[in-house]
Protein backbone atom coordinates (compact mmCIF):
# COMPACT_ATOMS: atom_id res chain seq x y z
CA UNK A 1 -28.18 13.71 -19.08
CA UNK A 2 -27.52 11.83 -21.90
CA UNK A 3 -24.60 9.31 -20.87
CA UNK A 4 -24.25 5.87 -23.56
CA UNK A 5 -22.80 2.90 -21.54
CA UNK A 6 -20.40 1.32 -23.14
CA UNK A 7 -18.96 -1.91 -22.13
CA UNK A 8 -15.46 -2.92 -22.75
CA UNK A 9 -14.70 -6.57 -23.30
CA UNK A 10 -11.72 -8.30 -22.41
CA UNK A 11 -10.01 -12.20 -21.75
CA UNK A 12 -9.11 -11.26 -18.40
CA UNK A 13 -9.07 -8.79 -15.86
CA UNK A 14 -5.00 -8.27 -16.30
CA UNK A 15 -6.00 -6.73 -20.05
CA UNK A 16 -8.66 -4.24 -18.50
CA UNK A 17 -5.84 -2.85 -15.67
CA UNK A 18 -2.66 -2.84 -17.75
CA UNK A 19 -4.10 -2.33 -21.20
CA UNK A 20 -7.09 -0.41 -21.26
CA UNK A 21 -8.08 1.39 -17.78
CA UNK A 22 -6.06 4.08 -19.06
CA UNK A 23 -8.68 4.71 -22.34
CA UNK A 24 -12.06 3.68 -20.57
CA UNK A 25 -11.14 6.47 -18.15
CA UNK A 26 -10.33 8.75 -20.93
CA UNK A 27 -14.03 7.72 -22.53
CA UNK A 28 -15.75 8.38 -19.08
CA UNK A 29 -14.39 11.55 -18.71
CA UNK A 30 -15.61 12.04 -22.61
CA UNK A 31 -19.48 11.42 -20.85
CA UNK A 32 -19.99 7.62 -21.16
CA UNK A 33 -20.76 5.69 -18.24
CA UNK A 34 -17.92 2.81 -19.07
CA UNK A 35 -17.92 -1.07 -17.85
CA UNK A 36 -15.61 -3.95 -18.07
CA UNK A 37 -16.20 -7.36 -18.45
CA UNK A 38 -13.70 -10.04 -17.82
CA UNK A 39 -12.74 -13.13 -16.07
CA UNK A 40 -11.83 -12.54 -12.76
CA UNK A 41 -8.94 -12.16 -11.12
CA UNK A 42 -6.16 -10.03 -8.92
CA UNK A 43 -6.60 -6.56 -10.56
CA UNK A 44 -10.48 -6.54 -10.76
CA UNK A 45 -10.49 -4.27 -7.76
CA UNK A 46 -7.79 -1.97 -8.96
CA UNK A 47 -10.23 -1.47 -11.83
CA UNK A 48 -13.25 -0.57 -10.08
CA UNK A 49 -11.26 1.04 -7.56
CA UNK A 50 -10.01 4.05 -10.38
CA UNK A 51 -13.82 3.94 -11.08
CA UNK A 52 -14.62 1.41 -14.31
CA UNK A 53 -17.00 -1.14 -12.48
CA UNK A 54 -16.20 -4.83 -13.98
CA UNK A 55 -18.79 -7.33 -14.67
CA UNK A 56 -17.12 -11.14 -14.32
CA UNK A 57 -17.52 -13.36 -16.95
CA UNK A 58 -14.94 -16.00 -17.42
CA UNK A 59 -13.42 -16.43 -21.21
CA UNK A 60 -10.36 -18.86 -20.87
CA UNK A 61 -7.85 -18.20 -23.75
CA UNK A 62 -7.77 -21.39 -25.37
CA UNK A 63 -10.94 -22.75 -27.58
CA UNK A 64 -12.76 -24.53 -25.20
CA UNK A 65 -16.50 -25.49 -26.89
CA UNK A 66 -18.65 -26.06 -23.79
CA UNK A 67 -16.88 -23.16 -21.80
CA UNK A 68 -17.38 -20.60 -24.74
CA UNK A 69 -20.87 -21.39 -25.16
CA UNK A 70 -21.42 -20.89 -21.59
CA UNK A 71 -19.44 -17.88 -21.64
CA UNK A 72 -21.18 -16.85 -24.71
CA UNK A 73 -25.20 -17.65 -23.03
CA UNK A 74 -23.30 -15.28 -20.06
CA UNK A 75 -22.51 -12.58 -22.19
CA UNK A 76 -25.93 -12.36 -23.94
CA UNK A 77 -27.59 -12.36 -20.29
CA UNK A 78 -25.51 -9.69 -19.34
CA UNK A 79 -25.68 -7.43 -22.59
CA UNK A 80 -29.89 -7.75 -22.05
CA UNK A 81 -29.86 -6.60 -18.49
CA UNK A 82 -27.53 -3.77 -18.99
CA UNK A 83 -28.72 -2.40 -22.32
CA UNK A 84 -25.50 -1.18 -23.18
CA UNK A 85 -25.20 1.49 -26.46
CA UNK A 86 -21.72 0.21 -27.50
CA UNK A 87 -19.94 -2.99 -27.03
CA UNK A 88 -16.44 -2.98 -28.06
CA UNK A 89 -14.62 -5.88 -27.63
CA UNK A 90 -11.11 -6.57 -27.39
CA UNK A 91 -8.58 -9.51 -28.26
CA UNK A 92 -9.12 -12.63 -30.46
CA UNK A 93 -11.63 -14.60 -28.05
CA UNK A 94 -13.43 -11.53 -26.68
CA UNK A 95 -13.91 -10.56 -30.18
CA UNK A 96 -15.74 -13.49 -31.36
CA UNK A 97 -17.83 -14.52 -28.55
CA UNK A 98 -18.70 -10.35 -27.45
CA UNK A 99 -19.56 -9.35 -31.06
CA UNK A 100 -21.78 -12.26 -31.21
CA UNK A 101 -23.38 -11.88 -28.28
CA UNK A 102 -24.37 -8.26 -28.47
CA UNK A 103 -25.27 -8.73 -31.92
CA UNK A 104 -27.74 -11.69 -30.74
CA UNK A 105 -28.77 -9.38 -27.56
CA UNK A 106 -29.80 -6.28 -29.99
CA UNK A 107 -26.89 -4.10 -29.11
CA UNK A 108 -27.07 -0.98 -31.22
CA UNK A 109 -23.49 -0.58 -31.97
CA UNK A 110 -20.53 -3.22 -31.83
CA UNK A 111 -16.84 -2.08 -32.33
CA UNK A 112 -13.78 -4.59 -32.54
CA UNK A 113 -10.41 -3.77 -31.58
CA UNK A 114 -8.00 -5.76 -33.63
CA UNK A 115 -5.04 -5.91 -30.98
CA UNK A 116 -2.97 -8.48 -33.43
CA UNK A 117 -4.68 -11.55 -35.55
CA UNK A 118 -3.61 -15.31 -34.34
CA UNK A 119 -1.99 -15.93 -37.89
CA UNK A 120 0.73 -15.13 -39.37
CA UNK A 121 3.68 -15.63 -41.63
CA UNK A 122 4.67 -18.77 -39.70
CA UNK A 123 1.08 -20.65 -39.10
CA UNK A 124 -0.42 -23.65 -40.43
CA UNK A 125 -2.65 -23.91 -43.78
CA UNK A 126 -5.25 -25.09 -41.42
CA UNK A 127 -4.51 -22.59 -38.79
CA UNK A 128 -4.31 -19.92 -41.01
CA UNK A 129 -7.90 -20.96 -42.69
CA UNK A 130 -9.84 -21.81 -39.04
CA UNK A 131 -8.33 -18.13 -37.42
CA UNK A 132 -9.52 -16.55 -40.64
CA UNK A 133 -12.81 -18.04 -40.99
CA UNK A 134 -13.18 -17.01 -36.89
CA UNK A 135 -12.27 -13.33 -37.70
CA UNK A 136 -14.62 -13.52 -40.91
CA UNK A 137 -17.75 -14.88 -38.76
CA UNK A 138 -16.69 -12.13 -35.73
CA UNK A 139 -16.30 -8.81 -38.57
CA UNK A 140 -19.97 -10.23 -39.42
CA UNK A 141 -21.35 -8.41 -36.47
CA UNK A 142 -19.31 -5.36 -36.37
CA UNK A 143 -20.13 -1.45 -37.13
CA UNK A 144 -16.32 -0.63 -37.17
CA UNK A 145 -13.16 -2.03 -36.55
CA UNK A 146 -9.98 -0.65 -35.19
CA UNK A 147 -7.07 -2.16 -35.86
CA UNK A 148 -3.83 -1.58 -33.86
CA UNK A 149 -1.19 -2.13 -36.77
CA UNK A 150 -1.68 -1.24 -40.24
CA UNK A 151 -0.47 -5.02 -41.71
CA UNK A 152 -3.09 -6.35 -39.90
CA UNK A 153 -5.36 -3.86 -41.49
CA UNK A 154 -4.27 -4.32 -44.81
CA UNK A 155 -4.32 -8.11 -44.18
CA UNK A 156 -8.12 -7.64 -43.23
CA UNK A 157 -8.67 -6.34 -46.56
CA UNK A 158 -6.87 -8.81 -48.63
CA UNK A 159 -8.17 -11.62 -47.04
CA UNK A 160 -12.03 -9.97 -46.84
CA UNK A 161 -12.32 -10.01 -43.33
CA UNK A 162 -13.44 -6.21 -43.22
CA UNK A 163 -15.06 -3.77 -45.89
CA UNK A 164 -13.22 -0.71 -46.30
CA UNK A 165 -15.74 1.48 -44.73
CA UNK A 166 -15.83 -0.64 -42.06
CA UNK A 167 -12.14 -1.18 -40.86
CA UNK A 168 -9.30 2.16 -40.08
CA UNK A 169 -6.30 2.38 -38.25
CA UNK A 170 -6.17 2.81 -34.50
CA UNK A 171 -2.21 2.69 -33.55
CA UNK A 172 -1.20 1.83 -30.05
CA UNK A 173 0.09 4.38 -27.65
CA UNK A 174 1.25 4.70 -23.75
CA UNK A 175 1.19 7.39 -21.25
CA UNK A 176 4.15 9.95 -22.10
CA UNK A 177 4.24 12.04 -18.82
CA UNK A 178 4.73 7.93 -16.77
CA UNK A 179 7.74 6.96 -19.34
CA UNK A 180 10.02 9.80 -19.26
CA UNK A 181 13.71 8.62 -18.43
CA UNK A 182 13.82 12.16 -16.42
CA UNK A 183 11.52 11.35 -13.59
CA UNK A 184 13.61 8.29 -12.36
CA UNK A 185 16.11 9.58 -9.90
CA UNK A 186 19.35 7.40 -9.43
CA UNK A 187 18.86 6.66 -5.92
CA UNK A 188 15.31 4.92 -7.55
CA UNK A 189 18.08 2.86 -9.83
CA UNK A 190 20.44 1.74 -7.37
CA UNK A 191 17.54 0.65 -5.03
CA UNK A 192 15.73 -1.23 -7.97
CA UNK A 193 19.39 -2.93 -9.05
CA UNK A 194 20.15 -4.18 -5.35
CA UNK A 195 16.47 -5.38 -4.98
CA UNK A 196 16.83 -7.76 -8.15
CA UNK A 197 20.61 -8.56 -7.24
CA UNK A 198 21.92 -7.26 -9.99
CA UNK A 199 25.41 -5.65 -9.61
CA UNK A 200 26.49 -1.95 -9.85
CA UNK A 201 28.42 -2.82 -12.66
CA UNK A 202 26.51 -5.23 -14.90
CA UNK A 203 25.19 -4.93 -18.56
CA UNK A 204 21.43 -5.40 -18.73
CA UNK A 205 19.26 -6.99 -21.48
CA UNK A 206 15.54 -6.73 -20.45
CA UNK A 207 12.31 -8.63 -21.91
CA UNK A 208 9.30 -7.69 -21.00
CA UNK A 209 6.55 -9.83 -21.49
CA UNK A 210 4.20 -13.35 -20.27
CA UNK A 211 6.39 -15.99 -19.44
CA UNK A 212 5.07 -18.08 -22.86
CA UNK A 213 7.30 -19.73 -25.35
CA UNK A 214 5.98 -17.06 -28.27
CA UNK A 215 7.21 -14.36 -26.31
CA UNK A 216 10.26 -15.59 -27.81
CA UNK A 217 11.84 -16.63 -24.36
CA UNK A 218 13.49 -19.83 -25.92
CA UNK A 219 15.50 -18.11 -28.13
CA UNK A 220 16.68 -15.23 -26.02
CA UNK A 221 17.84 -17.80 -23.68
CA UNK A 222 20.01 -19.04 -26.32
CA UNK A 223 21.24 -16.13 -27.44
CA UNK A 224 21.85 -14.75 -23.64
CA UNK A 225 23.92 -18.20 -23.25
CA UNK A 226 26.16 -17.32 -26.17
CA UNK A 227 27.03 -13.93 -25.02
CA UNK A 228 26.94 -14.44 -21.30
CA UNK A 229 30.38 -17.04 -22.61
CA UNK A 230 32.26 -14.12 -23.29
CA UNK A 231 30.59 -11.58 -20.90
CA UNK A 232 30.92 -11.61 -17.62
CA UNK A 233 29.23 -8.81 -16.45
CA UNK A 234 26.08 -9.67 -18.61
CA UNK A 235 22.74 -10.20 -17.14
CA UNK A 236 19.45 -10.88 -18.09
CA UNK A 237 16.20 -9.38 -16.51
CA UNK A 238 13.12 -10.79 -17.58
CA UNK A 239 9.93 -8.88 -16.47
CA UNK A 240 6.24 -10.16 -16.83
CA UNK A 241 3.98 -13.23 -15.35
CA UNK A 242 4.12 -17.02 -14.90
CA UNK A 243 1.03 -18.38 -17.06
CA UNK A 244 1.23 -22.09 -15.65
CA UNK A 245 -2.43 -22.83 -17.66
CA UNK A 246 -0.61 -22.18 -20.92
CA UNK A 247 0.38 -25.15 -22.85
CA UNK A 248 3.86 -23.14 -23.67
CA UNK A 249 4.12 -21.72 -20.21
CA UNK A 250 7.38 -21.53 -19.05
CA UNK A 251 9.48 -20.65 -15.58
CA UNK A 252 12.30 -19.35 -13.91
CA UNK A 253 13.32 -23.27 -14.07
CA UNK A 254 13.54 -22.81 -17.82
CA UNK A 255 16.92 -20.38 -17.71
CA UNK A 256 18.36 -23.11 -15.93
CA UNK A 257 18.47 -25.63 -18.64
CA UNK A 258 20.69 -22.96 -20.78
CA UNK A 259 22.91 -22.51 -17.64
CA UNK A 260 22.13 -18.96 -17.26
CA UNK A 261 20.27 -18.84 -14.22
CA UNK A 262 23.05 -17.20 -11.89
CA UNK A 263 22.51 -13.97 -14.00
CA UNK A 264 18.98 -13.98 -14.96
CA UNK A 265 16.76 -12.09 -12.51
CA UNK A 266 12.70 -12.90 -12.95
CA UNK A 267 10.79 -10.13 -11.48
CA UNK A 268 7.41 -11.03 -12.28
CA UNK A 269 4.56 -8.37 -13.01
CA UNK A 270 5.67 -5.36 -11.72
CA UNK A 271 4.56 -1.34 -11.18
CA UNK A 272 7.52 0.68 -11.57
CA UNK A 273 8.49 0.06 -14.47
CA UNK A 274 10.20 3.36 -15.72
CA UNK A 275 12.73 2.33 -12.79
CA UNK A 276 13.06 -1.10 -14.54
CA UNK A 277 13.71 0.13 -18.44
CA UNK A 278 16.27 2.71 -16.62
CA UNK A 279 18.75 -0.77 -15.52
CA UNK A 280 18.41 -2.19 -19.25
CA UNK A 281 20.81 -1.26 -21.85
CA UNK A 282 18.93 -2.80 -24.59
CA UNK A 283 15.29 -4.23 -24.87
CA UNK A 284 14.71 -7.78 -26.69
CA UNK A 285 11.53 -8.54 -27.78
CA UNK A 286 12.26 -11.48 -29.86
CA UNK A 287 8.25 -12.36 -29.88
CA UNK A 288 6.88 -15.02 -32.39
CA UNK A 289 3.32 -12.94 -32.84
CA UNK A 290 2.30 -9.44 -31.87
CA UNK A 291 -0.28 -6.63 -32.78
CA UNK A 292 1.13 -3.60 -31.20
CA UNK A 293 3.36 -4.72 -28.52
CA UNK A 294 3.52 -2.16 -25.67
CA UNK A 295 7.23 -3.34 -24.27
CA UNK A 296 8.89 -1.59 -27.39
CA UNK A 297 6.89 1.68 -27.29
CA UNK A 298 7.66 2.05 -23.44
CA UNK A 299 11.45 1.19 -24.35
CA UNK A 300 11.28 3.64 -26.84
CA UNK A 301 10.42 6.37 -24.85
CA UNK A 302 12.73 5.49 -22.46
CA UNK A 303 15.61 5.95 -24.04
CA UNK A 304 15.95 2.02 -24.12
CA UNK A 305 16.97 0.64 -27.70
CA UNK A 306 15.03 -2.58 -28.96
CA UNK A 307 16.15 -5.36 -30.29
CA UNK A 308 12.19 -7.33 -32.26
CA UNK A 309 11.07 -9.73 -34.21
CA UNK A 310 10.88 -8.94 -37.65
CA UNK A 311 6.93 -9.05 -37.67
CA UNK A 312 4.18 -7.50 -38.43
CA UNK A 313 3.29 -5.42 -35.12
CA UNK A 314 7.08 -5.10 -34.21
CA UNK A 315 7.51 -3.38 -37.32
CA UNK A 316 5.47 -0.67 -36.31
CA UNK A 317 6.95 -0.01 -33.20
CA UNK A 318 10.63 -0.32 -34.23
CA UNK A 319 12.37 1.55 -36.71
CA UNK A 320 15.30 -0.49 -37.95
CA UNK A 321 18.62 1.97 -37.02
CA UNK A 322 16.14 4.72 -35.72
CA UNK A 323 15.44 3.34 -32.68
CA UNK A 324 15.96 -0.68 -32.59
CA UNK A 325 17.31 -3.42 -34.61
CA UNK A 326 14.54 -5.93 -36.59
CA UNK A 327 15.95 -9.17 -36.72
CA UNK A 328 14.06 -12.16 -38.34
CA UNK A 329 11.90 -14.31 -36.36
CA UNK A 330 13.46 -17.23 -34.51
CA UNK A 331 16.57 -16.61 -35.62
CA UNK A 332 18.89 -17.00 -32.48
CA UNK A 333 22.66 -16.21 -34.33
CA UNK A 334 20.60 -13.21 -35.78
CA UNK A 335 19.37 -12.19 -32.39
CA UNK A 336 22.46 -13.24 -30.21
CA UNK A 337 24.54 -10.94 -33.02
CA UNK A 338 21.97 -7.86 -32.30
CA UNK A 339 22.13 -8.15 -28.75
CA UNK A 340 26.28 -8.36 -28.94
CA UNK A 341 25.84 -5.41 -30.98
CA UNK A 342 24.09 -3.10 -28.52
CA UNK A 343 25.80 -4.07 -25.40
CA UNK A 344 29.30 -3.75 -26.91
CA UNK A 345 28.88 -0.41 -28.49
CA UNK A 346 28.04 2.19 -26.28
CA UNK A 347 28.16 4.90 -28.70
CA UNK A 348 25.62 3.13 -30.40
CA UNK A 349 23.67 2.62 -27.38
CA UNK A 350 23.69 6.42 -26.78
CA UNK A 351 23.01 7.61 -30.31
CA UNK A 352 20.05 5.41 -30.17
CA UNK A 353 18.84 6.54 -26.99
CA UNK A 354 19.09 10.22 -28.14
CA UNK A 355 16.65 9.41 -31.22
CA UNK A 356 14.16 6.96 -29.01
CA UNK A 357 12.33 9.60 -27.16
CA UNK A 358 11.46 11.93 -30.52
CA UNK A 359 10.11 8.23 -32.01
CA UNK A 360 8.05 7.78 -29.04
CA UNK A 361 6.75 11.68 -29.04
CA UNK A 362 5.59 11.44 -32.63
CA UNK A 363 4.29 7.78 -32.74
CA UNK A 364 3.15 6.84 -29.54
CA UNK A 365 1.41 9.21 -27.51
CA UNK A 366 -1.84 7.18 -26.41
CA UNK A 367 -4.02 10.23 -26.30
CA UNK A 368 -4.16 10.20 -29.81
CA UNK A 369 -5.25 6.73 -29.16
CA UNK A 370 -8.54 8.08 -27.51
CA UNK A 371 -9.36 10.63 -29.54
CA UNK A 372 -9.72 8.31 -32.55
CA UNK A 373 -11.72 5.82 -30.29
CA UNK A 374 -13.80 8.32 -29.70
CA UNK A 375 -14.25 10.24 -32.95
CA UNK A 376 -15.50 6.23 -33.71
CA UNK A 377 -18.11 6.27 -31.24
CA UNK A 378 -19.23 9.68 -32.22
CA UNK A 379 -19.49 8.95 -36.25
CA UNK A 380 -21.57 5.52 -34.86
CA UNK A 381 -23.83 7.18 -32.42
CA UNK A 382 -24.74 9.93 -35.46
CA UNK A 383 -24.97 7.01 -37.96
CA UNK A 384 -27.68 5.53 -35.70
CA UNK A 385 -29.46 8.92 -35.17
CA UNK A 386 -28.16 9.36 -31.51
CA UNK A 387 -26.91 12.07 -29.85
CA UNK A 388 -22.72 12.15 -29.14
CA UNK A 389 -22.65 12.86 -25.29
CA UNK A 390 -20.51 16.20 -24.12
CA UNK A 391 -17.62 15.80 -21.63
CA UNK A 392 -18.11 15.49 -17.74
CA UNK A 393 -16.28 18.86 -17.81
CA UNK A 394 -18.76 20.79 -19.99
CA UNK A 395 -21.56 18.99 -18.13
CA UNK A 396 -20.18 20.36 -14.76
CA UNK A 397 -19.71 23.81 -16.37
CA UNK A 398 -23.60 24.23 -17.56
């Protein structure tokens, strides 16, 4: 039975459970035996549990030399004792130090997933040139490369990162039949509300998203302090993990230095999140860098309307008066102004809500996501005179 492995590479085992399980599944029940490789952590066994067996390899976020060659000498090991067919990496780090690996190790075919480039509008000259020259060294050893938004695509090309033939448009996408505004019951509402303390009555802004300072969480503070003044029933609920390691890492501590903390409610990572988007009036996602933020799209298809970043990423998952507002980056008056926008109107609220789910129908359905990841590793596996494997289903049938 002819079965490629493919191994998926990721920073940490969070990525592999919240951003990808759903897509090596889908490519396992295409008829690739399917790994994961990642540092370790809390949701490794949820991973292998739905089936994906992970392989742990530590790859801290931050450029670390001695750690990333160590992590690099791990990943060769590993890619030689496994023999895998494809490698596709994911995120900045993962990128670099996986695509050089397998291409050292002999992989036959090594596929990047751009999921949003470290520069941007806002960095450094020297930033700018050391993140390009990393992304330049990492495109090197790739067969293809997917990119999630098409700026960052088109930025690939300007700046020669990626041949033409090389690089094409992946899009981002999330499970449809999960984020549907109908299958959360109001008793599920109520229960979630009283859980978090917020009351019956309030107005919700939500953020989803790490508890780092380019999430954007400084400003939204800000902004929440402004209208909270004249607001009484508004409260923030902030959704998404602590990072403590980070050097911008921030906590619930943090709302209280804007005098806000008696209405914001931190509810850390959390698994029901349809119930969650269903207590928000509006979304902000007032994030600093993104490739195809996920937040938005689930929003979106919640009937939630979004309030982004004008940035590359944002941009393609909000529409400006289609299903969100783009304000510019930073920008807390801007943001603050958006915000008092949404909550105040309620007719705007609902006429946005009534266009959000036909956005998220036609844009972000995630199984198109897999069938051009795997279209990829079919043109690949012919382009290397292998054969493309059939699905577990048509294997069972035969």
């Amino acid at each position: 039975m002819n079965q490629p492995l493919v191994l998926h590479i990721a920073t940490a085992d969070m990525g592999l459970r919240f951003l990808l399980l759903e897509q090596m599944q889908a490519i396992h029940h295409a008829g690739y035996q399917v790994r994961g490789v990642a540092s370790d952590g809390p949701y490794r066994a949820e991973v292998e549990a739905a089936g994906i067996p992970v392989d742990v390899i530590k790859m801290p976020r931050a450029i670390t030399p001695n750690r990333d060659l160590l992590a690099l000498t791990q990943l060769v090991r590993l890619f030689r004792e496994l023999k895998p067919t494809i490698v596709h990496t994911h995120n900045p780090k993962p990128g670099l130090l996986g695509q050089l690996a397998a291409r050292i190790a002999g992989v036959p075919i090594i596929i990047n997933t751009i999921h949003g480039f470290y520069f941007h509008e806002h960095s450094s000259a020297n930033q700018r040139r050391f993140y390009i020259a990393m992304e330049k060294i990492a495109a090197r050893c790739s067969h293809a490369i997917l990119s999630q938004n098409r700026e960052d695509l088109n930025a690939a090309l300007a700046l020669k990162i990626a041949r033409p033939e090389q690089i094409s448009f992946l899009g981002n996408g999330i499970n449809l039949q999960v984020f549907d505004r109908r299958a959360v019951s109001q008793a599920d509402i109520q229960a979630a509300r009283q859980e978090l303390g917020i009351p019956a009555d309030a107005q919700v802004i939500g953020a989803v998203g790490r508890l780092v300072a380019e999430k954007g969480y400084h400003e939204l503070f800000q902004a929440c302090q402004q209208l909270m003044a004249t607001r009484p029933n508004l409260h923030l609920l902030v959704v998404g993990p602590e990072e403590p390691n980070k050097a911008d890492g921030l906590t619930a501590a943090t709302a209280a230095k804007y005098g806000i903390a008696e209405r914001t409610h931190f509810a850390g990572l959390r698994r029901d999140m349809p119930v969650l988007y269903r207590l928000m009036d509006v979304l902000a996602h007032p994030s600093y860098r993104e490739g195809f933020p996920r937040a938005p799209m689930e929003a979106t298809a919640m009937g939630v309307p979004v309030v982004a970043s004008d940035i590359r990423g944002c941009r393609e998952t909000v529409v400006h008066s289609l299903n969100g507002m783009l304000v510019p980056v930073r920008d807390v008056a801007a943001l603050a102004h958006s915000l008092g926008r949404m909550i105040d109107d309620r007719v705007l609220r609902e006429a946005f809500a009534r266009l959000t789910r036909r956005v998220a129908q036609r844009e972000f359905d995630q199984q198109r996501v897999f069938d051009r990841v795997l279209l990829t590793y079919a043109k690949q596996l012919q382009a290397h005179g292998m054969a493309v494997p059939e699905p577990i289903q048509s294997q069972a049938s035969t």
